[in-house]
Protein backbone atom coordinates (compact mmCIF):
# COMPACT_ATOMS: atom_id res chain seq x y z
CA UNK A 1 26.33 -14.13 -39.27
CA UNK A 2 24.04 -12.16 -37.37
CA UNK A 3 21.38 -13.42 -35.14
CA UNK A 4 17.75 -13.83 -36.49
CA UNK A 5 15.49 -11.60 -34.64
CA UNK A 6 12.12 -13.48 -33.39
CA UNK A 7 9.37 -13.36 -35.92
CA UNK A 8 5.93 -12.18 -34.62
CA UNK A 9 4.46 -15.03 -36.22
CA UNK A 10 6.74 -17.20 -34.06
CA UNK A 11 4.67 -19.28 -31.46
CA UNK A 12 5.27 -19.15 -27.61
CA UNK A 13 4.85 -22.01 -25.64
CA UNK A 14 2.28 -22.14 -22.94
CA UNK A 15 2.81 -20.52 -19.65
CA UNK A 16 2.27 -23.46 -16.96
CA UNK A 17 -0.40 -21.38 -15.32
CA UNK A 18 -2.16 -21.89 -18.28
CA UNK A 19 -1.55 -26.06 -18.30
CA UNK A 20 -2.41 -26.10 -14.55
CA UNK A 21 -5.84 -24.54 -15.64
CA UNK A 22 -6.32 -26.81 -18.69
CA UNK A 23 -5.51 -29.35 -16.05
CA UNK A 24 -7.46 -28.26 -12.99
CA UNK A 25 -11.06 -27.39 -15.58
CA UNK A 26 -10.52 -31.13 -16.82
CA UNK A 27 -10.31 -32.25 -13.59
CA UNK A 28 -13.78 -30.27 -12.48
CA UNK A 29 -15.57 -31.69 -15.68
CA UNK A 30 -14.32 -35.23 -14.75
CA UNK A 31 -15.37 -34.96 -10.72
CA UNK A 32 -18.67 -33.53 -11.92
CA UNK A 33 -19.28 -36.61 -14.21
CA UNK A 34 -18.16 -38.99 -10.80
CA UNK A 35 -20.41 -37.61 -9.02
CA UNK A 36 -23.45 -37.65 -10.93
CA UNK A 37 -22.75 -41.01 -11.90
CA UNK A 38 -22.81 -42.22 -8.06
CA UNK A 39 -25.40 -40.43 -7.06
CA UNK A 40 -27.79 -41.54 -9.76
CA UNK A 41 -26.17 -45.28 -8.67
CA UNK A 42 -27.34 -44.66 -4.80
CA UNK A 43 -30.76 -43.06 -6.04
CA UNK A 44 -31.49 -46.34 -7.82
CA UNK A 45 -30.85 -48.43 -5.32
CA UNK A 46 -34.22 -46.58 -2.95
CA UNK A 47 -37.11 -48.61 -3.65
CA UNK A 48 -40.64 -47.46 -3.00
CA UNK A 49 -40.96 -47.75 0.65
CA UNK A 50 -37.39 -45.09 0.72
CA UNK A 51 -40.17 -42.88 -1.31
CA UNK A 52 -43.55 -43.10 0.68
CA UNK A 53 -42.89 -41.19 3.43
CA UNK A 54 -41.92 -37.92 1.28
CA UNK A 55 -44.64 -39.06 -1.19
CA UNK A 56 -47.27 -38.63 1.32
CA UNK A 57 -46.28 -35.78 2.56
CA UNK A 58 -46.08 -34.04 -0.68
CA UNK A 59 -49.36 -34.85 -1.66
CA UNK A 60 -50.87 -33.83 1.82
CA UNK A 61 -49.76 -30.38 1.00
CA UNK A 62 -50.76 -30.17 -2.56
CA UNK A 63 -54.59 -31.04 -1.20
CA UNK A 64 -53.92 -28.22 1.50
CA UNK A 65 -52.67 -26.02 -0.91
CA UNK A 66 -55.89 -26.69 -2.90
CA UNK A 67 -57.82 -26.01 -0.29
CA UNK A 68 -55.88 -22.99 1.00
CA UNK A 69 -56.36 -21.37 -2.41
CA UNK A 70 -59.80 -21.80 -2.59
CA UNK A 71 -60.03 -19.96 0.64
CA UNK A 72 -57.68 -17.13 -0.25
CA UNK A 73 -59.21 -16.30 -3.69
CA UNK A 74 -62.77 -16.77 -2.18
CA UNK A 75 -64.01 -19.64 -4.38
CA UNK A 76 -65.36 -22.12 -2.15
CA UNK A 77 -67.59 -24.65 -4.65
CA UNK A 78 -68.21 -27.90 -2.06
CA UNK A 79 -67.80 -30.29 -4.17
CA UNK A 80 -63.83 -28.87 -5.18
CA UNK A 81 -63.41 -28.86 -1.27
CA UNK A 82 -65.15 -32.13 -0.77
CA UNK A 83 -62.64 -33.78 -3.02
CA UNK A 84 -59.53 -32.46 -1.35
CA UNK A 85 -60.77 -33.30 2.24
CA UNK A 86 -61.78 -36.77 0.83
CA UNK A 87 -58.28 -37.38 -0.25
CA UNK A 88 -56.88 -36.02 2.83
CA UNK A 89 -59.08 -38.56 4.76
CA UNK A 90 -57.49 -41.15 2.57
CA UNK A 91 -54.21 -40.26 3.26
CA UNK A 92 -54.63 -39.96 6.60
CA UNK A 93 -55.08 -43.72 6.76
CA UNK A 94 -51.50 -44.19 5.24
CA UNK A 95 -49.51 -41.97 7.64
CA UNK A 96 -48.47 -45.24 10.06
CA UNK A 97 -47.33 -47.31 7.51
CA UNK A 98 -45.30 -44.51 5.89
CA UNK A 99 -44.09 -44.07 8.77
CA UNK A 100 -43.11 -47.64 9.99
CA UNK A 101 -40.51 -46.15 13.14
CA UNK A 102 -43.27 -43.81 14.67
CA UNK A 103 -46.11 -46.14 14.48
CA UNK A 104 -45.70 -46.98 17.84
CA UNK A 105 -44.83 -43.55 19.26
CA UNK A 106 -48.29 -42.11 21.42
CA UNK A 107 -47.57 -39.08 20.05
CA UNK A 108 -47.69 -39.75 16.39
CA UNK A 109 -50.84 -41.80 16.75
CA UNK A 110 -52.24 -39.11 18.48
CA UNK A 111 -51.45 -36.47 16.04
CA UNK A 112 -52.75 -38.61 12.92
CA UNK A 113 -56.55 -39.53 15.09
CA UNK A 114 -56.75 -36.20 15.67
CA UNK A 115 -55.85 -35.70 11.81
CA UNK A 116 -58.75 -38.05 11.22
CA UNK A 117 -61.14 -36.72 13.83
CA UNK A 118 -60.69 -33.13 12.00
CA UNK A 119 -61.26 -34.65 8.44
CA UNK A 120 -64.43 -36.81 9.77
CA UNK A 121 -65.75 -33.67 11.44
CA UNK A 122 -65.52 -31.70 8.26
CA UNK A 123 -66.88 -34.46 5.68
CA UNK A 124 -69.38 -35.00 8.31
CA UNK A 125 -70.78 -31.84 7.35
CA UNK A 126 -69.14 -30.52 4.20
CA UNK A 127 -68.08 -26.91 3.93
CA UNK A 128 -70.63 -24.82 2.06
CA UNK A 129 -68.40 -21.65 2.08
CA UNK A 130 -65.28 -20.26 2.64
CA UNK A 131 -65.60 -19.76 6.22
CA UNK A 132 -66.19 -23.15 7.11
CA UNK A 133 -63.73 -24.43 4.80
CA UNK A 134 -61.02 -21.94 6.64
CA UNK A 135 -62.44 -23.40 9.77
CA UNK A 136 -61.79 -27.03 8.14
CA UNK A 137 -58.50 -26.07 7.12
CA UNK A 138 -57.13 -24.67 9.93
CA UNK A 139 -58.01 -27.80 12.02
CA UNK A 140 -56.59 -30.02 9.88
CA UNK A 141 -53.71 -27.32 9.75
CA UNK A 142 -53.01 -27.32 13.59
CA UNK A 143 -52.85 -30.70 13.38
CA UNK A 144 -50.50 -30.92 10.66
CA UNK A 145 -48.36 -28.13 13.00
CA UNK A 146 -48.80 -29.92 16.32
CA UNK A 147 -47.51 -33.68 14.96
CA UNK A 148 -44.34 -31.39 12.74
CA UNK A 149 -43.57 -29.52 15.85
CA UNK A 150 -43.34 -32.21 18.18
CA UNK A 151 -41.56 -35.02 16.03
CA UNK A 152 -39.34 -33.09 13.77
């Protein structure tokens, strides 16, 4: 009896390079899911005070970025620039207990008077264009810069 000849439609069993990929893309899919599910575990374990810090920073630069685009596209209205340096000046009051470890470093403290020095100075008399605004801005700026420089 002669031998059958394979039929095309005849199935071929996977290579193992092809299991080892199976294997190794199930493996990736499953390490992804690990990890997402302990990270989200550790982020819910920061409370608010893990948060302030970074809170307060981000929303001191979205009032200097207000106020920075007023000056760069020339629109100055006072009372739009009144309200960011208000809030500023608010903040301001907030950067030692954000920051609980530097409340005692001279340096810090120094950095966030002079912070509040430059706000009270510029609410003292508010900015009626964009000159004095830039002037505003870059003193609370350099202030920003100085206290970044020397703690970071």
């Amino acid at each position: 009896m002669p031998t059958p000849e394979p039929s095309s439609s005849a199935r071929t069993p996977p290579s193992a390079a092809a299991r080892y990929a199976v294997v190794f893309v199930l493996g990736l899919v499953v390490g992804v899911f690990a990890l997402v599910v302990v990270l989200r575990a550790l982020e819910s374990r920061r409370d608010w005070q893990d948060h302030y810090p970074g809170a307060l920073m981000r929303l001191y630069q979205a009032h200097m970025a207000g106020l920075q685009t007023a000056v760069d596209t020339g629109r100055c209205p006072s009372a739009d620039s009144t309200a960011h340096l208000r809030a500023l000046r608010l903040l301001s009051d907030d950067l030692e207990p954000a920051f609980p470890e530097l409340r005692d470093h001279r340096g810090f403290s120094a950095h966030a008077d002079a912070a509040r020095r430059a706000l009270d100075t510029a609410l003292a008399t508010p900015p009626s264009d964009c000159a004095e605004l830039r002037v505003a801005v870059d003193a609370v700026g350099e202030t920003c810069s100085g206290c970044h420089r020397d703690l970071r």
